[in-house]
PDB file of N, CA and C in Angstrom:
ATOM      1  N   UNK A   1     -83.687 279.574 -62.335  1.00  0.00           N
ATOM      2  CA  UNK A   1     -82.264 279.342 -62.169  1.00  0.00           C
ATOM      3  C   UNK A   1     -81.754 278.553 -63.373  1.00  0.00           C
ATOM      4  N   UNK A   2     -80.336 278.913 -63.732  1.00  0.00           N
ATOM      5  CA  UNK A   2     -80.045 277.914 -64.678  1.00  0.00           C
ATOM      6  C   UNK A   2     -79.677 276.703 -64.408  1.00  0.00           C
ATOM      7  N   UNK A   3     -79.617 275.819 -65.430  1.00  0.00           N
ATOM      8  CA  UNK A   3     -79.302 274.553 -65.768  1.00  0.00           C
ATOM      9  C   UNK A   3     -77.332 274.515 -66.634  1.00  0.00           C
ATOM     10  N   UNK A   4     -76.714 274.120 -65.746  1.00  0.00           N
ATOM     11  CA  UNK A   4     -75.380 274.710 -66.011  1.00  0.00           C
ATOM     12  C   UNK A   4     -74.862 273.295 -66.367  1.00  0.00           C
ATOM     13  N   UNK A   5     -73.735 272.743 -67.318  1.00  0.00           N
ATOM     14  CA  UNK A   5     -73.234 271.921 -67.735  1.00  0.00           C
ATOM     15  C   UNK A   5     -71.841 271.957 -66.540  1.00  0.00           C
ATOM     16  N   UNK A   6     -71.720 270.638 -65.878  1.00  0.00           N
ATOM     17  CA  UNK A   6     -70.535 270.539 -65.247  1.00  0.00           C
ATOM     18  C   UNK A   6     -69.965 269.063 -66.041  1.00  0.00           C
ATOM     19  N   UNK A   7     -68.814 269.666 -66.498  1.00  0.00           N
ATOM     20  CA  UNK A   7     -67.781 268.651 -66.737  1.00  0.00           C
ATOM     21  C   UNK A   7     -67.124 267.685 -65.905  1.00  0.00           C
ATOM     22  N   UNK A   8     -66.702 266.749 -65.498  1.00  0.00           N
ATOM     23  CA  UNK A   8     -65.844 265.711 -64.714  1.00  0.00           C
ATOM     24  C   UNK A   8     -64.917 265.233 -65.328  1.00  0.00           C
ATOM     25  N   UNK A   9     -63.451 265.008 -64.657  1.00  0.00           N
ATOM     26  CA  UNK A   9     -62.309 263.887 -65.809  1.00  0.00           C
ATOM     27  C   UNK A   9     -62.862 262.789 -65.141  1.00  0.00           C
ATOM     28  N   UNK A  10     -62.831 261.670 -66.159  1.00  0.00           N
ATOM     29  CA  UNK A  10     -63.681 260.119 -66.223  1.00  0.00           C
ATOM     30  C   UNK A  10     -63.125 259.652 -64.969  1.00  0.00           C
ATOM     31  N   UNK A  11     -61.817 259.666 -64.077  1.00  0.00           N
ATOM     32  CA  UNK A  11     -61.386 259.150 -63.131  1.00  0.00           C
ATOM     33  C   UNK A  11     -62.275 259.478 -61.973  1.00  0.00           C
ATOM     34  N   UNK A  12     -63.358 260.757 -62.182  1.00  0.00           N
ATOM     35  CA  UNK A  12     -64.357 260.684 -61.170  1.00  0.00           C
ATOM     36  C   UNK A  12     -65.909 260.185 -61.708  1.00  0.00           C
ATOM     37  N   UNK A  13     -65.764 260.257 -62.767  1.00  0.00           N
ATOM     38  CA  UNK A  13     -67.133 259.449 -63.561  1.00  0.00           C
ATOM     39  C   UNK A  13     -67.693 258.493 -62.237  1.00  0.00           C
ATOM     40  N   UNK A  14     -67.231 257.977 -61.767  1.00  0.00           N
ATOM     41  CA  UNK A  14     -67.873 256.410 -60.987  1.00  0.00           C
ATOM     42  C   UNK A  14     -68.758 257.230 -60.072  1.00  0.00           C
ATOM     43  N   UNK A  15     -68.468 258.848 -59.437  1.00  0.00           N
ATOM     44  CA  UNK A  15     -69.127 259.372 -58.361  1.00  0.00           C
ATOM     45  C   UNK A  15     -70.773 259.865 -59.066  1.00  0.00           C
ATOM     46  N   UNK A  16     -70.793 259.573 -60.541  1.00  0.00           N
ATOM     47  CA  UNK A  16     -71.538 260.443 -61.304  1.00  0.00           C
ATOM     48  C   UNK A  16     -72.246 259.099 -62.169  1.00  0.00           C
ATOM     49  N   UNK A  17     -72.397 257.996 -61.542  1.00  0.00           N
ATOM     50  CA  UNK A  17     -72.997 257.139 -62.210  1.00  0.00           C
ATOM     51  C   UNK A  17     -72.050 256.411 -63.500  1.00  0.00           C
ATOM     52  N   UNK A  18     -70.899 257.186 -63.412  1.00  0.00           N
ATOM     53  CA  UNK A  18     -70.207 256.969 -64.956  1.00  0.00           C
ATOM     54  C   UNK A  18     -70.177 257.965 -66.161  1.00  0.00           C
ATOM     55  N   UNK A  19     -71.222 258.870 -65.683  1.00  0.00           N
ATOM     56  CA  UNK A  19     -71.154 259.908 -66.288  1.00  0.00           C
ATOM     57  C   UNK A  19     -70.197 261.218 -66.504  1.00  0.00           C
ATOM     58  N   UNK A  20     -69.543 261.480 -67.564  1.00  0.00           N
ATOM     59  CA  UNK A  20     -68.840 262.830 -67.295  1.00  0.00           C
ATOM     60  C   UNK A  20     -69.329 264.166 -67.332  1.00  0.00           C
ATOM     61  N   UNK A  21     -70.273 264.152 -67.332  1.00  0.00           N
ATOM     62  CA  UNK A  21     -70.892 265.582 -67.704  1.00  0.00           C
ATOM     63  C   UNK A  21     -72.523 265.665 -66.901  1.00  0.00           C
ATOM     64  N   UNK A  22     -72.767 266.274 -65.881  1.00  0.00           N
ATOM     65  CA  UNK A  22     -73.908 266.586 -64.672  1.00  0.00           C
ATOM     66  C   UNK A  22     -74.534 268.096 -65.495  1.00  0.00           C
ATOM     67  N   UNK A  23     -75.320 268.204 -65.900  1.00  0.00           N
ATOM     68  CA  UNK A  23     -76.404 269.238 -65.412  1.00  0.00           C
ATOM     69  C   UNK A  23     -76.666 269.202 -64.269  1.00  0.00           C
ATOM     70  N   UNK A  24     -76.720 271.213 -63.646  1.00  0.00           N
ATOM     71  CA  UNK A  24     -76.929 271.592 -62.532  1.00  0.00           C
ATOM     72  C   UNK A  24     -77.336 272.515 -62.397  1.00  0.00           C
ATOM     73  N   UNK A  25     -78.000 273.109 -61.002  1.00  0.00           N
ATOM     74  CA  UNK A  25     -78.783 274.579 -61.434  1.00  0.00           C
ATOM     75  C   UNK A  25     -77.955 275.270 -60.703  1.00  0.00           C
ATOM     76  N   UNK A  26     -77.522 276.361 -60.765  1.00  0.00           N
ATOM     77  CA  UNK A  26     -76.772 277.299 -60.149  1.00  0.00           C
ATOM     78  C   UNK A  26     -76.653 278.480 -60.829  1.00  0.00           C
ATOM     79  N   UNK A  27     -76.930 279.875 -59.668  1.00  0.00           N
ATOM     80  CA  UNK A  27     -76.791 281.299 -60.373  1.00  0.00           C
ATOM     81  C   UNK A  27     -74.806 281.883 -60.387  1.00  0.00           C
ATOM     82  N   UNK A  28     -74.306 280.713 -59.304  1.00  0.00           N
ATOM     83  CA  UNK A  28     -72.832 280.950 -59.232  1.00  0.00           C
ATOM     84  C   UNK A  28     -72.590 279.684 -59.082  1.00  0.00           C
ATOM     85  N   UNK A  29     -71.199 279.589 -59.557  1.00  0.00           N
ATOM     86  CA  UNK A  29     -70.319 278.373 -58.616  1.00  0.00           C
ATOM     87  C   UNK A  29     -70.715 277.944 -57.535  1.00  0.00           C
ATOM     88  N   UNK A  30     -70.537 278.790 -56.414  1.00  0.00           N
ATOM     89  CA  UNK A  30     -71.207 278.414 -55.242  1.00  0.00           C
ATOM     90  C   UNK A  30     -72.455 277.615 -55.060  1.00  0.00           C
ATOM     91  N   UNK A  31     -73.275 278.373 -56.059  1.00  0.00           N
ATOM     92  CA  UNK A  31     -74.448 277.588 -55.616  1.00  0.00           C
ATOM     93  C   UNK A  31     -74.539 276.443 -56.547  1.00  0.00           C
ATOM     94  N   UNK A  32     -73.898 276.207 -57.728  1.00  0.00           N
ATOM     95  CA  UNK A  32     -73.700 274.935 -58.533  1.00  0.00           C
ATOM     96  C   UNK A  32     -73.176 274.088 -57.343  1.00  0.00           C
ATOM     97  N   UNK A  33     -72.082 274.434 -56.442  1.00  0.00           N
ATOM     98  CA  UNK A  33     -71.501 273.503 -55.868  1.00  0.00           C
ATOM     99  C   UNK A  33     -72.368 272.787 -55.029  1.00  0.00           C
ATOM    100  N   UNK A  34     -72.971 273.929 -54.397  1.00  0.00           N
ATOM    101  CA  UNK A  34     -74.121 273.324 -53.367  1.00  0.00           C
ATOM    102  C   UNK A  34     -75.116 272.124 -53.831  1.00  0.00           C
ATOM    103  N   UNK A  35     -75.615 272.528 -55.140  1.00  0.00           N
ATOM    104  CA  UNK A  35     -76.578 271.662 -55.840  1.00  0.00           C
ATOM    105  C   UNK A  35     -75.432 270.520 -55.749  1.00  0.00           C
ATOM    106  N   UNK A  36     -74.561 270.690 -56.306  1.00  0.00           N
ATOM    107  CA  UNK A  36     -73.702 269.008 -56.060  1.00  0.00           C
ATOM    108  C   UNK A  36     -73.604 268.524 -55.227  1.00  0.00           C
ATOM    109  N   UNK A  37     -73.648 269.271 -54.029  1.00  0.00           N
ATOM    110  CA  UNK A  37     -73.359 268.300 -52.528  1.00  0.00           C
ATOM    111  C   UNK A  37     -74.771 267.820 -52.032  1.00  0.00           C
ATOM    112  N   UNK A  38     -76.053 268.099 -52.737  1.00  0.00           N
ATOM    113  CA  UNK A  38     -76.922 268.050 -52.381  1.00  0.00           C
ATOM    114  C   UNK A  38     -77.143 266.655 -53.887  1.00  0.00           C
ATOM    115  N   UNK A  39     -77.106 266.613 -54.717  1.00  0.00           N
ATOM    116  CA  UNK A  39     -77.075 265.976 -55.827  1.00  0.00           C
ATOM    117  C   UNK A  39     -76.078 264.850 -55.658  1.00  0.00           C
ATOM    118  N   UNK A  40     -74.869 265.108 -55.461  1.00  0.00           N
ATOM    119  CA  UNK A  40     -73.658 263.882 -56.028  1.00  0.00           C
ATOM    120  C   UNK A  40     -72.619 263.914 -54.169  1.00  0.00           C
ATOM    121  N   UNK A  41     -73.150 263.814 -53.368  1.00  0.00           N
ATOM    122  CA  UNK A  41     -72.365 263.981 -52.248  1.00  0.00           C
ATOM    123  C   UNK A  41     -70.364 263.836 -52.398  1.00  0.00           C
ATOM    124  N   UNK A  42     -70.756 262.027 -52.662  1.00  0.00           N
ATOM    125  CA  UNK A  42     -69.157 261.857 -53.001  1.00  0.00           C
ATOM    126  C   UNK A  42     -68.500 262.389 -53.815  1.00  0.00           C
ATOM    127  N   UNK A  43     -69.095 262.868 -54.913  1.00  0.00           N
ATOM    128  CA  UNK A  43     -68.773 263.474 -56.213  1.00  0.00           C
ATOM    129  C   UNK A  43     -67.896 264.988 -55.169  1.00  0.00           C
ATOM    130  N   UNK A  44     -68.789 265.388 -54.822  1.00  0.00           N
ATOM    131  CA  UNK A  44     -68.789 266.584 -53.942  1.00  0.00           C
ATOM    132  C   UNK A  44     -67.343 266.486 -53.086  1.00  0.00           C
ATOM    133  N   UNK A  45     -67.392 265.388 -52.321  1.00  0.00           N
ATOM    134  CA  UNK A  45     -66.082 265.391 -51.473  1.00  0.00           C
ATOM    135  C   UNK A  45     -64.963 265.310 -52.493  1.00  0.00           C
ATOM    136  N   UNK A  46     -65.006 265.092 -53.942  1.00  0.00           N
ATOM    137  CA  UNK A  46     -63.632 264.749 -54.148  1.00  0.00           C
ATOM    138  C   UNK A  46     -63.349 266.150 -54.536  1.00  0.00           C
ATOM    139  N   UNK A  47     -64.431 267.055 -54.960  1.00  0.00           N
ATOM    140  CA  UNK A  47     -64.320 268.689 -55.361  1.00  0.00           C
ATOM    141  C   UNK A  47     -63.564 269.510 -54.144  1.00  0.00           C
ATOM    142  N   UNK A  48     -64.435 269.350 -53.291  1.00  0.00           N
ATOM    143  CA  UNK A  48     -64.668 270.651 -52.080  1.00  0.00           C
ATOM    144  C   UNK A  48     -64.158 269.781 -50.877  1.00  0.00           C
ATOM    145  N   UNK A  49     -63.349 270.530 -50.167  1.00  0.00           N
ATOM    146  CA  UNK A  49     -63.111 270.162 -48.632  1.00  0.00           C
ATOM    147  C   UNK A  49     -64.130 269.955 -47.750  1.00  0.00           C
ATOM    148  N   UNK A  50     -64.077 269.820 -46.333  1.00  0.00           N
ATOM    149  CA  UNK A  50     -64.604 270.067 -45.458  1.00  0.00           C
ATOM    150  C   UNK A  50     -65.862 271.595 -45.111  1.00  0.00           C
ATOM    151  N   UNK A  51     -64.649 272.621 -45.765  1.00  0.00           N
ATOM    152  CA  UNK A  51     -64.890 274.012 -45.234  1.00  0.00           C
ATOM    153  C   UNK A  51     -65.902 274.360 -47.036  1.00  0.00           C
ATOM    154  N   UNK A  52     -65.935 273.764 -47.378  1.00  0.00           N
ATOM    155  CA  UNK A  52     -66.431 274.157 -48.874  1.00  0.00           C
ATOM    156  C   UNK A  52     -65.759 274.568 -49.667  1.00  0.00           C
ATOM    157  N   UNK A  53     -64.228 274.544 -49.489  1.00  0.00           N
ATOM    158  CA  UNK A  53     -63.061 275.213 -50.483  1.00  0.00           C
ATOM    159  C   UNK A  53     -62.956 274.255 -51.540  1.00  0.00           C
ATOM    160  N   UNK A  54     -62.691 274.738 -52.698  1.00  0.00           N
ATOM    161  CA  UNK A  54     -62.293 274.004 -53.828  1.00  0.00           C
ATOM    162  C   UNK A  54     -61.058 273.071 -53.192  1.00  0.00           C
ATOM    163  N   UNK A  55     -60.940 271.803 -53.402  1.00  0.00           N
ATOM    164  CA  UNK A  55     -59.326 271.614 -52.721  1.00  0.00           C
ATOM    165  C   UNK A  55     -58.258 271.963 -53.494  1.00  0.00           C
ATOM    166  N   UNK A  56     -57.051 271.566 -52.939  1.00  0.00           N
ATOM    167  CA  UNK A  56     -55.958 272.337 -53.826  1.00  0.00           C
ATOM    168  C   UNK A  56     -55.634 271.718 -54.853  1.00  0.00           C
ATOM    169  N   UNK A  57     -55.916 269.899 -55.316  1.00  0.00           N
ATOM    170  CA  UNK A  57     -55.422 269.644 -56.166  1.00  0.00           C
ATOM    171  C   UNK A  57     -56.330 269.624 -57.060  1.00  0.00           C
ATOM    172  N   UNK A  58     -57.208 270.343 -57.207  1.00  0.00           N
ATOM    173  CA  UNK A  58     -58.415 270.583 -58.338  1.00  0.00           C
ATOM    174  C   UNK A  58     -58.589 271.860 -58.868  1.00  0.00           C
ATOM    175  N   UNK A  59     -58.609 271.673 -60.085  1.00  0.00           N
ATOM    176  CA  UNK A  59     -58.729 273.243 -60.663  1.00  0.00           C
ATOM    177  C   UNK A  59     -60.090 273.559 -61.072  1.00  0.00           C
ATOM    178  N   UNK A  60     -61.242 274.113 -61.038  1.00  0.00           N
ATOM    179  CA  UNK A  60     -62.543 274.456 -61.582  1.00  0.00           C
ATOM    180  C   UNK A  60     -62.179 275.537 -62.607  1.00  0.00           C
ATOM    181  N   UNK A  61     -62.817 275.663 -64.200  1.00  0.00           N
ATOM    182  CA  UNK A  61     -62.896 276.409 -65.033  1.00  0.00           C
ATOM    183  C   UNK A  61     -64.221 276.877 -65.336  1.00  0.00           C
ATOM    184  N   UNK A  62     -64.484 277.715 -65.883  1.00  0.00           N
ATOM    185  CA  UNK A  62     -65.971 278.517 -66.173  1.00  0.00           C
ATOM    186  C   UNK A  62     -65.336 278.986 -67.356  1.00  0.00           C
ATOM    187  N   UNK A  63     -65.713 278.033 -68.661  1.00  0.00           N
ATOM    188  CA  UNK A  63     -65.559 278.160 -69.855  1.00  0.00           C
ATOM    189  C   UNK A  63     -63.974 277.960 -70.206  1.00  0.00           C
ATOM    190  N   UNK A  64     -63.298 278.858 -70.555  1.00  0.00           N
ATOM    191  CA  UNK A  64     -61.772 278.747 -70.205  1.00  0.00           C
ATOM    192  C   UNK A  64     -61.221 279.820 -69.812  1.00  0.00           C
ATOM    193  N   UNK A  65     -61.735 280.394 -69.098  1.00  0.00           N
ATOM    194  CA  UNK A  65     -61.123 281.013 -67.475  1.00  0.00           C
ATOM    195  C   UNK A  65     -61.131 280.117 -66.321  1.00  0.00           C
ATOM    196  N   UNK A  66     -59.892 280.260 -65.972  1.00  0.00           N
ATOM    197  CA  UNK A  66     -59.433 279.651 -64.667  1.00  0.00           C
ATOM    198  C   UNK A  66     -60.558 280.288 -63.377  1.00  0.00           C
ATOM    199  N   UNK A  67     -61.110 279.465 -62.518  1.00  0.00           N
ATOM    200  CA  UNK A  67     -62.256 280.413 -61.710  1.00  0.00           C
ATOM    201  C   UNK A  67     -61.772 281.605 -60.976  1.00  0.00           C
ATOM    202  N   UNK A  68     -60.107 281.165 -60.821  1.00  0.00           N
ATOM    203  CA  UNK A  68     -59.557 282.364 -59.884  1.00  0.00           C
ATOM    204  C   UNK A  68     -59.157 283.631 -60.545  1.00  0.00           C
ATOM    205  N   UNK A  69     -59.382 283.574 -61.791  1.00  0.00           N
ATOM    206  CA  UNK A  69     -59.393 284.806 -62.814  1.00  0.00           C
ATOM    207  C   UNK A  69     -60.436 285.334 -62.370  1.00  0.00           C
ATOM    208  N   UNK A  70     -61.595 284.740 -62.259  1.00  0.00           N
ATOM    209  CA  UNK A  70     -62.743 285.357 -62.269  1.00  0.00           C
ATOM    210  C   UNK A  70     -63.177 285.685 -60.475  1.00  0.00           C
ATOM    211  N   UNK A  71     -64.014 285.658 -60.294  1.00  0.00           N
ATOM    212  CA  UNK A  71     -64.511 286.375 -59.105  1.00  0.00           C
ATOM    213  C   UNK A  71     -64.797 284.880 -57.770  1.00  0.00           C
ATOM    214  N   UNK A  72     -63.943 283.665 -58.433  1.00  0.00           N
ATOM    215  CA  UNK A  72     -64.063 282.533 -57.296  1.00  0.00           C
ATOM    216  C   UNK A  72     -65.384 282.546 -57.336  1.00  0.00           C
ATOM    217  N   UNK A  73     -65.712 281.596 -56.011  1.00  0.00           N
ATOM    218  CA  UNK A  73     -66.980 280.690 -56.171  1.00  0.00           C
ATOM    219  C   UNK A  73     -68.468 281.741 -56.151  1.00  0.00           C
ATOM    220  N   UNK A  74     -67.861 283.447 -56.428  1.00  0.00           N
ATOM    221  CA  UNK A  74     -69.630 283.808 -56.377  1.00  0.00           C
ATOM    222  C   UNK A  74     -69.379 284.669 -58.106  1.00  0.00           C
ATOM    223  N   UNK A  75     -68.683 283.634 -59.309  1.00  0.00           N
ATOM    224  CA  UNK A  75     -68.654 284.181 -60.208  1.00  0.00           C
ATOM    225  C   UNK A  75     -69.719 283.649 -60.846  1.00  0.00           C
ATOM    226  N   UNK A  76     -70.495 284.756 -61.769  1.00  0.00           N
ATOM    227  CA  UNK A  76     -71.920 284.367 -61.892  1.00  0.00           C
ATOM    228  C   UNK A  76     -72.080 283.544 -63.289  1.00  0.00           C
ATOM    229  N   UNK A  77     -72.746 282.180 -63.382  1.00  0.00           N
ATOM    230  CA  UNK A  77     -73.434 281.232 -64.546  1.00  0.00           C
ATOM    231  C   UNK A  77     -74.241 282.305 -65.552  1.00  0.00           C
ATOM    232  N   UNK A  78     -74.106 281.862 -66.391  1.00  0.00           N
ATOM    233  CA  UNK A  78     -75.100 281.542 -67.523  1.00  0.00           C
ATOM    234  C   UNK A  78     -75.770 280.375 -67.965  1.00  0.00           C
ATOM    235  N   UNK A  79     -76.796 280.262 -68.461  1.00  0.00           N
ATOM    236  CA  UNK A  79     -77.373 278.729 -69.348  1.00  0.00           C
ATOM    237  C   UNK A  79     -75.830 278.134 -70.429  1.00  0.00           C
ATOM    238  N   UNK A  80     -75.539 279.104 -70.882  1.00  0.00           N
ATOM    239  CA  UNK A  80     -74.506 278.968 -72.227  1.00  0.00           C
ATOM    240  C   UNK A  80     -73.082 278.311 -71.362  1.00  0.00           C
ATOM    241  N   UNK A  81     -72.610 278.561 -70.010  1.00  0.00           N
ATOM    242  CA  UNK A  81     -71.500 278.213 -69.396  1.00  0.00           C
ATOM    243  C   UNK A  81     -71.529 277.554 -69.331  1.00  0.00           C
ATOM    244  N   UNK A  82     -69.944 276.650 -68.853  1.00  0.00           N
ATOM    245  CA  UNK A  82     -69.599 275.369 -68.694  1.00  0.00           C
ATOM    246  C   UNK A  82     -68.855 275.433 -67.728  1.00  0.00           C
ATOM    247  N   UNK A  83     -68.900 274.887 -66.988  1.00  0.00           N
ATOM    248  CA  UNK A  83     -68.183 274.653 -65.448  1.00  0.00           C
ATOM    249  C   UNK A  83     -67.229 272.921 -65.262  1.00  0.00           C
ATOM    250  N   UNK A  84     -65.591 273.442 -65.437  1.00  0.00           N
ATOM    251  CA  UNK A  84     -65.508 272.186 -65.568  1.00  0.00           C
ATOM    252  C   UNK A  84     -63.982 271.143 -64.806  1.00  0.00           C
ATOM    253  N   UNK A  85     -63.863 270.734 -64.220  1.00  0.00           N
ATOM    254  CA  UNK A  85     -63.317 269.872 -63.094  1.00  0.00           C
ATOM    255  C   UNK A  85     -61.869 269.686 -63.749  1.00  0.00           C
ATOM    256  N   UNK A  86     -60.912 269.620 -63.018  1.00  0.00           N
ATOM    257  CA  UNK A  86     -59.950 269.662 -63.563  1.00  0.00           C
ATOM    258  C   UNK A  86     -58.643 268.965 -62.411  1.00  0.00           C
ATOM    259  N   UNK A  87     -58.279 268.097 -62.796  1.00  0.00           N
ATOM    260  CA  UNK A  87     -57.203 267.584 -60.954  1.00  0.00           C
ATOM    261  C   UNK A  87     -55.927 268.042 -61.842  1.00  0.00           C
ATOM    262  N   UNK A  88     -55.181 268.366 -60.695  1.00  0.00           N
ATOM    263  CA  UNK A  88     -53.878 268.856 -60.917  1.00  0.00           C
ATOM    264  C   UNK A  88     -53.138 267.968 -61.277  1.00  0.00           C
ATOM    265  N   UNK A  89     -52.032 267.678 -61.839  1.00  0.00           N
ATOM    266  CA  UNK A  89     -50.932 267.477 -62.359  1.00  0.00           C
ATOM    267  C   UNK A  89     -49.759 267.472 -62.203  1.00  0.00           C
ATOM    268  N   UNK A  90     -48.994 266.820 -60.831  1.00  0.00           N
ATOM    269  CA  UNK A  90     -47.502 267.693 -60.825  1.00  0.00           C
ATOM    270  C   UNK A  90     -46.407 266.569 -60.758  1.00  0.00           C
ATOM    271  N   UNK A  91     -45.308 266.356 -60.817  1.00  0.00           N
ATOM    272  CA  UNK A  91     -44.656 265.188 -60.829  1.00  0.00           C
ATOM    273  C   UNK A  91     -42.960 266.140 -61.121  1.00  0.00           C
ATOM    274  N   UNK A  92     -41.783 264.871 -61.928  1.00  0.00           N
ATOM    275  CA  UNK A  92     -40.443 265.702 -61.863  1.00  0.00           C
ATOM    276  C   UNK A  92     -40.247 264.740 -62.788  1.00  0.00           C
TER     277      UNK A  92
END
Protein backbone atom coordinates (compact mmCIF):
# COMPACT_ATOMS: atom_id res chain seq x y z
CA UNK A 1 0.00 0.00 0.00
CA UNK A 2 1.15 3.43 -0.41
CA UNK A 3 2.61 5.88 1.80
CA UNK A 4 0.57 9.09 0.78
CA UNK A 5 1.57 12.70 1.93
CA UNK A 6 -1.43 14.43 3.77
CA UNK A 7 -1.22 18.06 4.14
CA UNK A 8 -2.96 20.02 7.24
CA UNK A 9 -3.52 24.09 7.59
CA UNK A 10 -1.29 24.72 10.89
CA UNK A 11 -4.65 25.70 12.75
CA UNK A 12 -4.99 21.84 12.95
CA UNK A 13 -1.23 21.10 13.41
CA UNK A 14 -1.88 20.70 17.39
CA UNK A 15 -4.12 17.36 16.35
CA UNK A 16 -0.83 16.19 14.50
CA UNK A 17 1.69 16.76 17.18
CA UNK A 18 2.32 20.23 15.46
CA UNK A 19 2.97 18.79 12.50
CA UNK A 20 1.58 19.86 9.06
CA UNK A 21 2.19 17.23 6.91
CA UNK A 22 1.21 13.11 8.09
CA UNK A 23 2.35 10.29 5.95
CA UNK A 24 -0.31 7.69 5.42
CA UNK A 25 -1.04 4.49 3.75
CA UNK A 26 -3.98 4.46 1.64
CA UNK A 27 -5.02 2.87 -1.89
CA UNK A 28 -8.00 5.74 -1.81
CA UNK A 29 -9.08 8.59 0.20
CA UNK A 30 -11.21 6.46 1.95
CA UNK A 31 -8.87 4.33 3.11
CA UNK A 32 -6.21 7.25 3.84
CA UNK A 33 -9.06 8.52 5.91
CA UNK A 34 -9.49 5.44 7.77
CA UNK A 35 -5.70 5.17 8.49
CA UNK A 36 -6.31 8.70 10.10
CA UNK A 37 -9.02 7.80 12.33
CA UNK A 38 -7.08 4.96 13.31
CA UNK A 39 -3.70 7.13 13.46
CA UNK A 40 -4.79 10.85 14.49
CA UNK A 41 -8.47 10.29 15.96
CA UNK A 42 -9.01 14.08 16.79
CA UNK A 43 -7.23 15.05 13.80
CA UNK A 44 -9.94 12.80 12.23
CA UNK A 45 -12.98 14.46 13.90
CA UNK A 46 -12.07 17.82 12.69
CA UNK A 47 -11.96 16.13 8.87
CA UNK A 48 -14.91 13.67 8.83
CA UNK A 49 -18.29 13.70 10.59
CA UNK A 50 -19.89 11.21 12.49
CA UNK A 51 -21.11 9.25 9.27
CA UNK A 52 -17.48 9.45 7.71
CA UNK A 53 -18.43 12.40 5.38
CA UNK A 54 -15.90 14.92 4.66
CA UNK A 55 -17.67 17.85 6.66
CA UNK A 56 -18.90 20.74 4.85
CA UNK A 57 -16.56 23.26 5.93
CA UNK A 58 -13.51 21.35 4.67
CA UNK A 59 -12.35 20.95 1.34
CA UNK A 60 -9.89 17.74 0.61
CA UNK A 61 -7.63 18.08 -2.64
CA UNK A 62 -5.68 15.18 -4.39
CA UNK A 63 -2.95 17.19 -5.93
CA UNK A 64 -4.96 20.16 -7.34
CA UNK A 65 -8.13 18.61 -8.10
CA UNK A 66 -10.82 19.38 -5.92
CA UNK A 67 -11.78 15.55 -4.61
CA UNK A 68 -15.28 16.16 -5.93
CA UNK A 69 -13.86 16.49 -9.45
CA UNK A 70 -12.59 13.33 -9.01
CA UNK A 71 -14.37 10.16 -8.02
CA UNK A 72 -14.84 11.37 -3.96
CA UNK A 73 -13.53 9.31 -1.27
CA UNK A 74 -12.85 5.96 -3.52
CA UNK A 75 -10.55 8.18 -5.86
CA UNK A 76 -7.49 6.16 -6.19
CA UNK A 77 -3.64 7.34 -4.48
CA UNK A 78 -0.50 7.10 -5.84
CA UNK A 79 3.03 7.19 -3.87
CA UNK A 80 3.60 10.60 -6.01
CA UNK A 81 -0.03 12.18 -4.59
CA UNK A 82 -0.76 14.61 -2.20
CA UNK A 83 -3.84 14.70 -0.31
CA UNK A 84 -4.47 17.94 1.23
CA UNK A 85 -6.89 19.65 3.96
CA UNK A 86 -8.33 22.66 3.26
CA UNK A 87 -11.24 24.66 5.75
CA UNK A 88 -13.50 26.81 4.03
CA UNK A 89 -13.60 30.37 3.95
CA UNK A 90 -16.75 32.41 3.82
CA UNK A 91 -17.56 35.76 5.41
CA UNK A 92 -19.25 39.38 3.65
Amino acid sequence: MNEIRLQIPRVLARYADGRTELWLAGATVGELLTHLRQERPELYRCVCDETGRVRTHINLFVNNDFLHQRDGLNTELTADDVVSVFQAVSGG
